[in-house]
N, C-alpha and C. Protein backbone atom coordinates (compact mmCIF):
# COMPACT_ATOMS: atom_id res chain seq x y z
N UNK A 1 -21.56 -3.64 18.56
CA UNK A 1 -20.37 -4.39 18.22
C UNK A 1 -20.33 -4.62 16.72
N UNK A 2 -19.11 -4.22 16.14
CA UNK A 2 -18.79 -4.65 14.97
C UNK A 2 -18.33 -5.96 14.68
N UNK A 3 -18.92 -6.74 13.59
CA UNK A 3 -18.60 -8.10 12.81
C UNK A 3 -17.73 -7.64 11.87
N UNK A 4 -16.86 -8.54 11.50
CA UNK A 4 -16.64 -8.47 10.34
C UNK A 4 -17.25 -8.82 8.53
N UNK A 5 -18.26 -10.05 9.48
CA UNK A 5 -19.44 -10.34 8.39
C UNK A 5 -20.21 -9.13 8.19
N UNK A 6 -20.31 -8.04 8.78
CA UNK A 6 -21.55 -6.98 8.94
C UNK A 6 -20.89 -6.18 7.43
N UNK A 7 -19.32 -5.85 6.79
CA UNK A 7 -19.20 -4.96 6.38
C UNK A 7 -18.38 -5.92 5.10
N UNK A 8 -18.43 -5.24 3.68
CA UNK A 8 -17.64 -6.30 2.95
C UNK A 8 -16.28 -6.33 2.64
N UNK A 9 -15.34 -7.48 3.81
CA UNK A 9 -14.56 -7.78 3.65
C UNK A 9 -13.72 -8.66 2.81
N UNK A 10 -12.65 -8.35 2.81
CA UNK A 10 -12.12 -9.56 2.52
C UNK A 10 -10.57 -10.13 3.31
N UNK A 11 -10.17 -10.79 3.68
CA UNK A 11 -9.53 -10.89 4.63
C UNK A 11 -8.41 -12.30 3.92
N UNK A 12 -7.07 -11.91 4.45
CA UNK A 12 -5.71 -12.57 4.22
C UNK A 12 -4.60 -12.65 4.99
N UNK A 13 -5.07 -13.33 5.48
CA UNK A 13 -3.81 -13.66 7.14
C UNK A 13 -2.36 -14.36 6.88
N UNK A 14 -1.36 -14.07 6.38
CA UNK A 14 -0.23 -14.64 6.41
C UNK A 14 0.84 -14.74 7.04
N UNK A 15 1.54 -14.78 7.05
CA UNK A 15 2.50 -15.23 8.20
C UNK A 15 3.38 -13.84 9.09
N UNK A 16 3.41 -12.61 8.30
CA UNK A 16 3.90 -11.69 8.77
C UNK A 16 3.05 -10.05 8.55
N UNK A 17 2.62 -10.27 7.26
CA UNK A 17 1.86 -8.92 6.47
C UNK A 17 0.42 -9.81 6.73
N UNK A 18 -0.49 -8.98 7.32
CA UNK A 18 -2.19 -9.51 6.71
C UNK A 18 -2.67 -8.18 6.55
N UNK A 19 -3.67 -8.86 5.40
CA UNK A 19 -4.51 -7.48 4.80
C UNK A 19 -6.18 -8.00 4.85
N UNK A 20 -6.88 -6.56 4.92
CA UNK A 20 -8.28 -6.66 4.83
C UNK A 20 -8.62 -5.41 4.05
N UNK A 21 -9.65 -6.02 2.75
CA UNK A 21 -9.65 -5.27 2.29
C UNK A 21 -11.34 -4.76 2.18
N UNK A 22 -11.27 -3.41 2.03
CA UNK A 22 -12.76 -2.86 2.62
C UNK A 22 -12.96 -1.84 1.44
N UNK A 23 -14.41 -2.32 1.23
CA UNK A 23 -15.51 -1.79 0.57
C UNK A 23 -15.89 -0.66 1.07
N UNK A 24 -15.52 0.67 1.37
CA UNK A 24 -16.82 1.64 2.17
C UNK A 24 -16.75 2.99 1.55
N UNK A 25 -16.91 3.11 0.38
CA UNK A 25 -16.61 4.38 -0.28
C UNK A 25 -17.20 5.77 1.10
N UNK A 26 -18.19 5.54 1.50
CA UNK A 26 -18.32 6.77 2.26
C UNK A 26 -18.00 6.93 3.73
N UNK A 27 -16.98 5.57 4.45
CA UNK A 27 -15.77 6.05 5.42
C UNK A 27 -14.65 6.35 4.60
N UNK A 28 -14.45 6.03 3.39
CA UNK A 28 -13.29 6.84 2.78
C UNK A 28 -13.65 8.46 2.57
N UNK A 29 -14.22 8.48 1.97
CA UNK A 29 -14.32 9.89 1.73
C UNK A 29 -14.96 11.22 2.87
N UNK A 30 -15.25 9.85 4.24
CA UNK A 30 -14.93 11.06 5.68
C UNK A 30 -13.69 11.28 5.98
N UNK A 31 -13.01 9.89 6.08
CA UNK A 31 -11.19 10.15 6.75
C UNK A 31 -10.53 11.25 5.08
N UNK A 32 -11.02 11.31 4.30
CA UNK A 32 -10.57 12.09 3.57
C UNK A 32 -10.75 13.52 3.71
N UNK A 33 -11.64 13.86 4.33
CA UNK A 33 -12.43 15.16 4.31
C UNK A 33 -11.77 15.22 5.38
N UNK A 34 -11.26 14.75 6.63
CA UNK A 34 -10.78 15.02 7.96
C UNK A 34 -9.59 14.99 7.86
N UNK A 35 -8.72 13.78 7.10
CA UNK A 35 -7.58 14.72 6.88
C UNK A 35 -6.94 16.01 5.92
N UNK A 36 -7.52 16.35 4.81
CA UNK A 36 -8.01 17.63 4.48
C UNK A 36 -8.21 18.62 5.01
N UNK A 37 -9.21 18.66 5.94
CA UNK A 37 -9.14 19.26 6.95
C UNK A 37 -8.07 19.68 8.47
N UNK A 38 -7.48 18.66 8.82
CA UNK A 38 -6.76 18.43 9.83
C UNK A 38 -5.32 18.13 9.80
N UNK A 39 -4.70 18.01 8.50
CA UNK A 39 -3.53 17.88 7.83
C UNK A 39 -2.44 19.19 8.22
N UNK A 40 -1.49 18.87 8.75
CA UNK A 40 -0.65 19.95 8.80
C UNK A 40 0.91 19.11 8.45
N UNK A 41 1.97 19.84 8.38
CA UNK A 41 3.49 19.35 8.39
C UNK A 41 4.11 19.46 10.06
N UNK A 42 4.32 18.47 10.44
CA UNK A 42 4.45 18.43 11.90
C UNK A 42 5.66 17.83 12.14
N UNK A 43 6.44 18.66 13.03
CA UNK A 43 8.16 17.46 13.32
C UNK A 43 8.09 16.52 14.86
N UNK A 44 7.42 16.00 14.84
CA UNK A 44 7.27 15.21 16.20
C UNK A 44 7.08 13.76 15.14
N UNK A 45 7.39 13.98 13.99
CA UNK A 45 7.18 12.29 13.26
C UNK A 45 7.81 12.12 12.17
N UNK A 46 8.68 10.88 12.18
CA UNK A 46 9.41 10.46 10.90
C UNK A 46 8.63 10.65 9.36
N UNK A 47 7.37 11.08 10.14
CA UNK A 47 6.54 11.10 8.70
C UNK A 47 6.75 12.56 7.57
N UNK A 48 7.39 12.94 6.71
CA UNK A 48 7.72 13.76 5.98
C UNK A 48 6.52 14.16 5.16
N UNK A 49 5.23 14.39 5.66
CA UNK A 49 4.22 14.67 4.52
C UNK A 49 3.01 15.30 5.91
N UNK A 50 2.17 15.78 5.11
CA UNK A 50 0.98 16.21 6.46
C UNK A 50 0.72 15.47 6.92
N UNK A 51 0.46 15.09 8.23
CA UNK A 51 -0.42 14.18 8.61
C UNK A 51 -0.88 15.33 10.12
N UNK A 52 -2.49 13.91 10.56
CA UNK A 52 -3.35 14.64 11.10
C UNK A 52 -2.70 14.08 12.81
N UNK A 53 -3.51 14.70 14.13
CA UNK A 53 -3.04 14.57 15.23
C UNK A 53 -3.27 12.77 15.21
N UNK A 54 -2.05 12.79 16.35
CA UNK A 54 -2.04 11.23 17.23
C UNK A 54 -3.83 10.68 17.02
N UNK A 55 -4.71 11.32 17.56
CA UNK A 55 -5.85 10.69 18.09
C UNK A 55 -6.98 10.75 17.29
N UNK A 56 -7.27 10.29 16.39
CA UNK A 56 -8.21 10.33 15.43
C UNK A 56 -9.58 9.93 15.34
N UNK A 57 -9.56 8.44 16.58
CA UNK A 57 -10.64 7.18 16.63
C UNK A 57 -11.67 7.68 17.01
N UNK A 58 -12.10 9.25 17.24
CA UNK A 58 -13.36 9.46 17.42
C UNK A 58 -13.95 10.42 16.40
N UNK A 59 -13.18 10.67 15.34
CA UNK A 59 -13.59 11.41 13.96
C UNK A 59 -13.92 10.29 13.16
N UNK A 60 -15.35 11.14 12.10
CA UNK A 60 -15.98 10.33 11.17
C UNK A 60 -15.50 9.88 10.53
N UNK A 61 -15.68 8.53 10.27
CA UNK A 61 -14.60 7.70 9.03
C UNK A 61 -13.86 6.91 10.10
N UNK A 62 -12.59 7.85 10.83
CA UNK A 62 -11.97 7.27 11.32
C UNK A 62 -12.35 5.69 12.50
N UNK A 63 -13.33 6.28 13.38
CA UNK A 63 -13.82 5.47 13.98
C UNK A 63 -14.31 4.12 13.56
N UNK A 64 -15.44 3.73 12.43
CA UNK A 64 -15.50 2.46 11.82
C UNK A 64 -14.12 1.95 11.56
N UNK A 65 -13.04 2.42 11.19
CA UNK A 65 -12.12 2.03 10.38
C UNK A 65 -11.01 1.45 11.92
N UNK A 66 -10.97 2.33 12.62
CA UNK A 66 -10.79 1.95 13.50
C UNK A 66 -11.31 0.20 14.45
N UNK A 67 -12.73 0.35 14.16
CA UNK A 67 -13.71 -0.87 14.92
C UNK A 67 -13.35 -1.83 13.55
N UNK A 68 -13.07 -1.58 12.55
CA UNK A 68 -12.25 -3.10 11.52
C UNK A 68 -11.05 -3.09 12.27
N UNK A 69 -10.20 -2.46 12.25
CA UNK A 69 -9.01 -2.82 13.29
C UNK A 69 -8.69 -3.76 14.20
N UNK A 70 -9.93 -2.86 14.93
CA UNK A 70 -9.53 -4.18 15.88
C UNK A 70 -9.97 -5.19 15.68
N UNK A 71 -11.12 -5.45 15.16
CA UNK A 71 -11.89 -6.61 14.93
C UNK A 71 -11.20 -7.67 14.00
N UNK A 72 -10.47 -6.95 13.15
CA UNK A 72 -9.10 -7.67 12.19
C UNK A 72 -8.36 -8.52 13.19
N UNK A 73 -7.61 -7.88 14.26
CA UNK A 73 -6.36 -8.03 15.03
C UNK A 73 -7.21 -9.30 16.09
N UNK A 74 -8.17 -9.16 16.56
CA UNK A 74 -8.68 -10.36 17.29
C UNK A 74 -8.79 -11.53 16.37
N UNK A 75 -9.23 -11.53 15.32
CA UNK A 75 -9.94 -12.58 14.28
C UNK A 75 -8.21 -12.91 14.10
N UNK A 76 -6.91 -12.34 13.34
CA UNK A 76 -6.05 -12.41 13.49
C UNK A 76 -5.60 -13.68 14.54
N UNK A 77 -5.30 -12.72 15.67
CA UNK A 77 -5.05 -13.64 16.51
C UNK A 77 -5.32 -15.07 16.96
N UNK A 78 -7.07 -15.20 17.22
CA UNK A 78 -7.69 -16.65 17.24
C UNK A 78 -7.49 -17.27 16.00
N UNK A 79 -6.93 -16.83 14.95
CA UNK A 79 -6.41 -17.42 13.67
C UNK A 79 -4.89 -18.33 13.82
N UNK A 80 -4.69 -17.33 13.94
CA UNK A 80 -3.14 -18.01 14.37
C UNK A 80 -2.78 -18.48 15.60
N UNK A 81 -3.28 -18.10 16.63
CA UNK A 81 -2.95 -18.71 18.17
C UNK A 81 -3.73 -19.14 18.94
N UNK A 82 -5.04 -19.49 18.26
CA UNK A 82 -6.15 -20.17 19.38
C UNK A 82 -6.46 -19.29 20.40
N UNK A 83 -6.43 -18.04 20.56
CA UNK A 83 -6.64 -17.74 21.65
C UNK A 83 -7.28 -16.53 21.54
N UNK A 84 -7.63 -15.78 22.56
CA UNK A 84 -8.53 -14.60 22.75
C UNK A 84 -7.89 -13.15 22.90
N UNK A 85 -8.01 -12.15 22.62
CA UNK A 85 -7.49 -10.86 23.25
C UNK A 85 -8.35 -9.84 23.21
N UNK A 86 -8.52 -8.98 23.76
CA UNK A 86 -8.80 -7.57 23.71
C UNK A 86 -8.13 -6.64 22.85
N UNK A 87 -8.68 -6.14 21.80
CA UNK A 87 -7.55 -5.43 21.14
C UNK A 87 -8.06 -3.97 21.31
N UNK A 88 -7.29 -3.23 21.89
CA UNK A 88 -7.16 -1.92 22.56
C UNK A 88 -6.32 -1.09 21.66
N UNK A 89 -7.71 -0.06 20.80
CA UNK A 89 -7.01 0.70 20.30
C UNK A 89 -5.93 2.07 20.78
N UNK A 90 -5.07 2.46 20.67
CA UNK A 90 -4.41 3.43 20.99
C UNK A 90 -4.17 4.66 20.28
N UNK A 91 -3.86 4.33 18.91
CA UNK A 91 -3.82 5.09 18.30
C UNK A 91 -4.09 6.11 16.56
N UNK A 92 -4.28 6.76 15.93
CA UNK A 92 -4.71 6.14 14.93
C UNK A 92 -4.85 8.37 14.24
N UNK A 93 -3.92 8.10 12.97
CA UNK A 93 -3.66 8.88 12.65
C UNK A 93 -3.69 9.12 10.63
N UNK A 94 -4.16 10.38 10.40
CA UNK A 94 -4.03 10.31 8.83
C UNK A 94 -2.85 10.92 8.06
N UNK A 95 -2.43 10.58 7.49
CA UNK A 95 -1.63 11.11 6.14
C UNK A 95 -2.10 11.40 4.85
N UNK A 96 -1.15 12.46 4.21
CA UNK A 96 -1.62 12.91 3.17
C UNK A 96 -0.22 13.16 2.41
N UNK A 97 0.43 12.21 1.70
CA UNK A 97 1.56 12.52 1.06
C UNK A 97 0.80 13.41 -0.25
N UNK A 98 2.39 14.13 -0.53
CA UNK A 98 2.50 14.79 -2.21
C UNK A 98 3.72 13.87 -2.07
N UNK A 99 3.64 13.86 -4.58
CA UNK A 99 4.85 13.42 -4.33
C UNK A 99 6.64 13.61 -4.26
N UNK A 100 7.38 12.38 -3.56
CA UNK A 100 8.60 12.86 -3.13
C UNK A 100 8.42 12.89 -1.76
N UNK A 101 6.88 12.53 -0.97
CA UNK A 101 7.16 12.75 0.69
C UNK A 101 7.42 11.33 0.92
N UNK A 102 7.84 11.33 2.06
CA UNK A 102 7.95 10.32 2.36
C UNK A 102 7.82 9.75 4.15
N UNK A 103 7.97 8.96 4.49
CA UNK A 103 8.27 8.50 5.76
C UNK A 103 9.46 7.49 6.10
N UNK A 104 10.56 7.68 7.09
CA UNK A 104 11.68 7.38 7.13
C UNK A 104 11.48 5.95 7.93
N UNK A 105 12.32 5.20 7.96
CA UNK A 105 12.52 3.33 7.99
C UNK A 105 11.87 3.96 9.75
N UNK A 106 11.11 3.36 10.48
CA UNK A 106 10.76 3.27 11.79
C UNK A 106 9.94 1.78 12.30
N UNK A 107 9.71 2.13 13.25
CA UNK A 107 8.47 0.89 14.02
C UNK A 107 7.58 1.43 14.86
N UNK A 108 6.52 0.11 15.38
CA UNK A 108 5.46 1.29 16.29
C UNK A 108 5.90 0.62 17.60
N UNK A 109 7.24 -0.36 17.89
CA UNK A 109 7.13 -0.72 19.16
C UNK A 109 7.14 0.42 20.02
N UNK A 110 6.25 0.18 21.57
CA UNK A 110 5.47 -0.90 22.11
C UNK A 110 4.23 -1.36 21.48
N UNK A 111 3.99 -1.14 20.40
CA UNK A 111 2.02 -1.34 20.45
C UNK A 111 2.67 -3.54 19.73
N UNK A 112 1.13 -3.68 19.77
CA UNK A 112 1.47 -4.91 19.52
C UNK A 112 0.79 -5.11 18.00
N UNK A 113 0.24 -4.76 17.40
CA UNK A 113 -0.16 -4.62 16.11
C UNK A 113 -0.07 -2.80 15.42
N UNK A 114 0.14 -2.69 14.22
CA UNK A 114 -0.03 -1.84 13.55
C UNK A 114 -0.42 -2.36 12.28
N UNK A 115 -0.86 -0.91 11.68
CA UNK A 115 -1.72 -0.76 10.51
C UNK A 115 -1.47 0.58 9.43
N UNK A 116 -1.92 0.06 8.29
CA UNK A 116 -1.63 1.38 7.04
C UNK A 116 -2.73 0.62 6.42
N UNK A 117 -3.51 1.90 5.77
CA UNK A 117 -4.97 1.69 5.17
C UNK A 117 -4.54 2.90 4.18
N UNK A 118 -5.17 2.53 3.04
CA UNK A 118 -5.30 3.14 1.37
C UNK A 118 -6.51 4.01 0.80
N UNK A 119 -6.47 4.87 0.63
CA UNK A 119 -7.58 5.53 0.23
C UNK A 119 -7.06 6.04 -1.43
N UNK A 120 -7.44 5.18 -2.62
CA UNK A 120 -7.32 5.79 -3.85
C UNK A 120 -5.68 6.00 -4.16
N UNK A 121 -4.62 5.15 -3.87
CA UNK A 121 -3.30 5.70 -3.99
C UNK A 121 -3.17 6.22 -5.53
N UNK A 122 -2.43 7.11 -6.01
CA UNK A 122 -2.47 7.72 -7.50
C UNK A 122 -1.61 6.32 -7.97
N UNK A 123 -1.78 6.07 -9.15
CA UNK A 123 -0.47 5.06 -10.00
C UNK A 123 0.64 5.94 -10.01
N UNK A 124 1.87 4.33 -9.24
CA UNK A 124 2.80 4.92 -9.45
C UNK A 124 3.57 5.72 -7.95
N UNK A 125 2.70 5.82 -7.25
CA UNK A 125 2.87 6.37 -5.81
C UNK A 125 4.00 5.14 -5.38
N UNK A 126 4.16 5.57 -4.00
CA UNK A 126 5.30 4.39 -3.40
C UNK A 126 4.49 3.66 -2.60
N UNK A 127 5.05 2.31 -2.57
CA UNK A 127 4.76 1.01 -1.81
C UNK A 127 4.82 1.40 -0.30
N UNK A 128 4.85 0.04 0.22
CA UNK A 128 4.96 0.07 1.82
C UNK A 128 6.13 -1.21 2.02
N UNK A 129 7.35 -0.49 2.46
CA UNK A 129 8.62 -1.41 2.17
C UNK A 129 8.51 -2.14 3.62
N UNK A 130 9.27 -3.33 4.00
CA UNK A 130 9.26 -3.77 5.79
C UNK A 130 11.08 -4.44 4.79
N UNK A 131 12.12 -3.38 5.39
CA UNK A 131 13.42 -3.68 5.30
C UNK A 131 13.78 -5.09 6.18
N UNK A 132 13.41 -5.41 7.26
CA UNK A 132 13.41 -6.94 7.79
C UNK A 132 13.17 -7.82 6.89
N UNK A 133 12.10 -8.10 6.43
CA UNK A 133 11.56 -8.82 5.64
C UNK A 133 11.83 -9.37 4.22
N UNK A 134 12.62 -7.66 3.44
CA UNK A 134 13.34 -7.62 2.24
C UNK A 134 11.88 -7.50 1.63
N UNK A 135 10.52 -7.05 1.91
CA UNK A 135 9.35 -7.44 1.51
C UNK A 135 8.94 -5.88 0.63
N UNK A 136 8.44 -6.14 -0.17
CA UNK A 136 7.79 -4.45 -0.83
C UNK A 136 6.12 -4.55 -0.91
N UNK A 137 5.14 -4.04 -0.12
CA UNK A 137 3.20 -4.53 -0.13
C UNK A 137 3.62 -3.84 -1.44
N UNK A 138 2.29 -4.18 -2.52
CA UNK A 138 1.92 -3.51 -3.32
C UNK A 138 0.35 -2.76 -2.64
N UNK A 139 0.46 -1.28 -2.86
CA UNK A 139 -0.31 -1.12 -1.79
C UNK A 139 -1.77 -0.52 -2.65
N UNK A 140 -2.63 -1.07 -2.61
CA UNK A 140 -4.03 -0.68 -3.06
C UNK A 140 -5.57 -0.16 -2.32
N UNK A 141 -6.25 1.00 -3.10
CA UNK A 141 -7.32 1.19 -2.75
C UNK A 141 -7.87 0.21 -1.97
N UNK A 142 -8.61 1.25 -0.37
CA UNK A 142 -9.27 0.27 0.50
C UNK A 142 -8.89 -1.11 1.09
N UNK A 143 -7.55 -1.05 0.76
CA UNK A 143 -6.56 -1.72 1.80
C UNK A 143 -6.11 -2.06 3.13
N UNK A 144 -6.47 -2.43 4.06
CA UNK A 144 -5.63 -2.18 5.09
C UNK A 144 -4.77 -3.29 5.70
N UNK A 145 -3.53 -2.92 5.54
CA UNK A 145 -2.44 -4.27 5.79
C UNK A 145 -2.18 -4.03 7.49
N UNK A 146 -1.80 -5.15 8.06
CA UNK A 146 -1.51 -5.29 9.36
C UNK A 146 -0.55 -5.98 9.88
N UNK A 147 0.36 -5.73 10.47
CA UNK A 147 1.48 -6.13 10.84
C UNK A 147 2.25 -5.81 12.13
N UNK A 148 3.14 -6.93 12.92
CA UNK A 148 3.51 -6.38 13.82
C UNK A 148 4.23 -4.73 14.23
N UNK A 149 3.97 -4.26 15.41
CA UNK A 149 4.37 -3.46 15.86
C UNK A 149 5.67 -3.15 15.68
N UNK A 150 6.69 -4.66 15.62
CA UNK A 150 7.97 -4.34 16.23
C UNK A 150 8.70 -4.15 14.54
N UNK A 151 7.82 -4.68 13.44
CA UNK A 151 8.36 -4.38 12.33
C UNK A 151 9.23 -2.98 11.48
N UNK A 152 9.88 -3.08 11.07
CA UNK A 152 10.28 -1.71 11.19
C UNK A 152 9.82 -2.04 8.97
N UNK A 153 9.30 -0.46 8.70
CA UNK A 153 8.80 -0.33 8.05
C UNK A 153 9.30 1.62 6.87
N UNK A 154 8.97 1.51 5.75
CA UNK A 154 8.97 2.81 5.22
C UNK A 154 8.32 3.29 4.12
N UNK A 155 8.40 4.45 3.90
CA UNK A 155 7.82 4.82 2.33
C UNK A 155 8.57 5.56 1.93
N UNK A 156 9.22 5.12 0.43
CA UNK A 156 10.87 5.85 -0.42
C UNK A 156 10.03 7.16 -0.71
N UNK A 157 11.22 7.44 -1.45
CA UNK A 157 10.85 8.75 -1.87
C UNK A 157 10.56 8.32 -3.32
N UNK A 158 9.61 9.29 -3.99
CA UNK A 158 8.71 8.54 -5.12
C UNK A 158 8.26 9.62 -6.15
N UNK A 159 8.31 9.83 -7.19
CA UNK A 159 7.71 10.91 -7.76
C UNK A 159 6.16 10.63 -8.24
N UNK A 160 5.28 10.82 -8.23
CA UNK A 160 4.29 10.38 -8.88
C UNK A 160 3.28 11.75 -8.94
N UNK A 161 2.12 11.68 -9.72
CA UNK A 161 0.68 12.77 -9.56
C UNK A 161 -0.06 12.42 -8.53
N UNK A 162 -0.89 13.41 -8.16
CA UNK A 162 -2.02 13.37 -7.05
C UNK A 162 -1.84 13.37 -5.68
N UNK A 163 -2.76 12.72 -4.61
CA UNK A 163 -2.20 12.67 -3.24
C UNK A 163 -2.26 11.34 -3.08
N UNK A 164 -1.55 10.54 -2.30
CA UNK A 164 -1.39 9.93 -1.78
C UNK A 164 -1.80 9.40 -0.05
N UNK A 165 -3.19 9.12 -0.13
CA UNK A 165 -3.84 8.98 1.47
C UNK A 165 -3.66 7.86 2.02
N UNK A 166 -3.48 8.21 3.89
CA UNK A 166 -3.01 6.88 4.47
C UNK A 166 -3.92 7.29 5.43
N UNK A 167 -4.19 6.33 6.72
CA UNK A 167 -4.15 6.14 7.58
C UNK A 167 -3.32 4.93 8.32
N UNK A 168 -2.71 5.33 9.59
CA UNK A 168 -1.91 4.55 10.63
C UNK A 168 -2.69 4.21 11.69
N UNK A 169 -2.07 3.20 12.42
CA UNK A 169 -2.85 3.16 13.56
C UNK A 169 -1.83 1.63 14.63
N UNK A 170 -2.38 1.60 15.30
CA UNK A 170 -1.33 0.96 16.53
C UNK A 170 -2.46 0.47 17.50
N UNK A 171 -2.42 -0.73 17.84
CA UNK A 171 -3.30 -1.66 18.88
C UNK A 171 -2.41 -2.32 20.09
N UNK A 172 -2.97 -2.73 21.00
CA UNK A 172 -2.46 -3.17 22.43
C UNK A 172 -3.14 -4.35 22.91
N UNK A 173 -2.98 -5.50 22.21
CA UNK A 173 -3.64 -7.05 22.17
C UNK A 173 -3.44 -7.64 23.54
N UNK A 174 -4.16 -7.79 24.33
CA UNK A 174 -4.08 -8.45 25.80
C UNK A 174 -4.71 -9.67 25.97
N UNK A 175 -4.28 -10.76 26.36
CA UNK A 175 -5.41 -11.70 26.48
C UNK A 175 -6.14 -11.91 27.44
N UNK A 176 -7.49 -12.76 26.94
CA UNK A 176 -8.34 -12.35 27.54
C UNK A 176 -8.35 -13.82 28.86
């Protein structure tokens, strides 16, 4: 079982966006090597840039990053609602923008939490907009912001150098 004391966090729960932000230079540079590897241009997703298959949570990197997830989304929860859940991962996928890609305004309903995690964004890359909200993350290295499912969310179109790495991901909070 993963703690969150076990790995160095830092953690910010607010009322709609929460972020945790993680130290692990060498799960970054596995989910990097895997989406590198596993990156293609695919039309089954609003996402306009490579990204890797639906199911990721058992590739290197991915998996720890995954077990902060959930471990976020429970701590989350008994934060704000006193109460307990199971947080059941579902899904959990990488990106690899160039720039000018983008991903179009969407949501992850049904899941009950989602997530976007940062690996090294270049300066200058695009934010993480939530049009509900009127909100723009400023989005930084070893990041991972968390937010409801039903949020609807995007990334503009942006000119900038380098790549631009993400990972997504989507949870199913049940109580316990």
């Amino acid at each position: 079982m993963l703690y969150l004391n076990d790995i160095d966090v830092n953690l910010n729960f607010n009322h709609k966006i929460h972020t945790i932000d993680i130290n692990d230079n060498e799960m970054n540079n596995d989910i990097v090597k895997v989406i590198d590897e596993q990156s293609d241009y695919r039309k089954d997703s609003n996402v306009k840039a490579k990204r890797t298959g639906w199911y990721m949570q058992d590739q290197k990197g991915f998996s720890k990053l995954g077990d902060i997830f959930k471990v976020g989304v429970e701590t989350l929860v008994k934060k704000k609602n006193n109460c307990t859940v199971n947080a059941e991962l579902q899904e959990l996928w990488g990106i690899k923008y160039l720039s000018n890609e983008v991903s179009h305004t969407h949501d992850h309903f049904p899941f009950t939490y989602s997530m976007a995690y940062y690996i090294n964004p270049p300066k200058n890359s695009p934010n993480l907009y939530f049009p509900q909200l009127d909100y723009t993350h400023q989005i930084k290295h070893g990041q991972m912001v968390i937010f409801d499912g039903w949020l609807k969310h995007m990334v503009s179109e942006k000119s900038f150098d380098g790549i631009r790495y993400a990972v997504s991901g989507n949870i199913t909070a049940n109580i316990i």
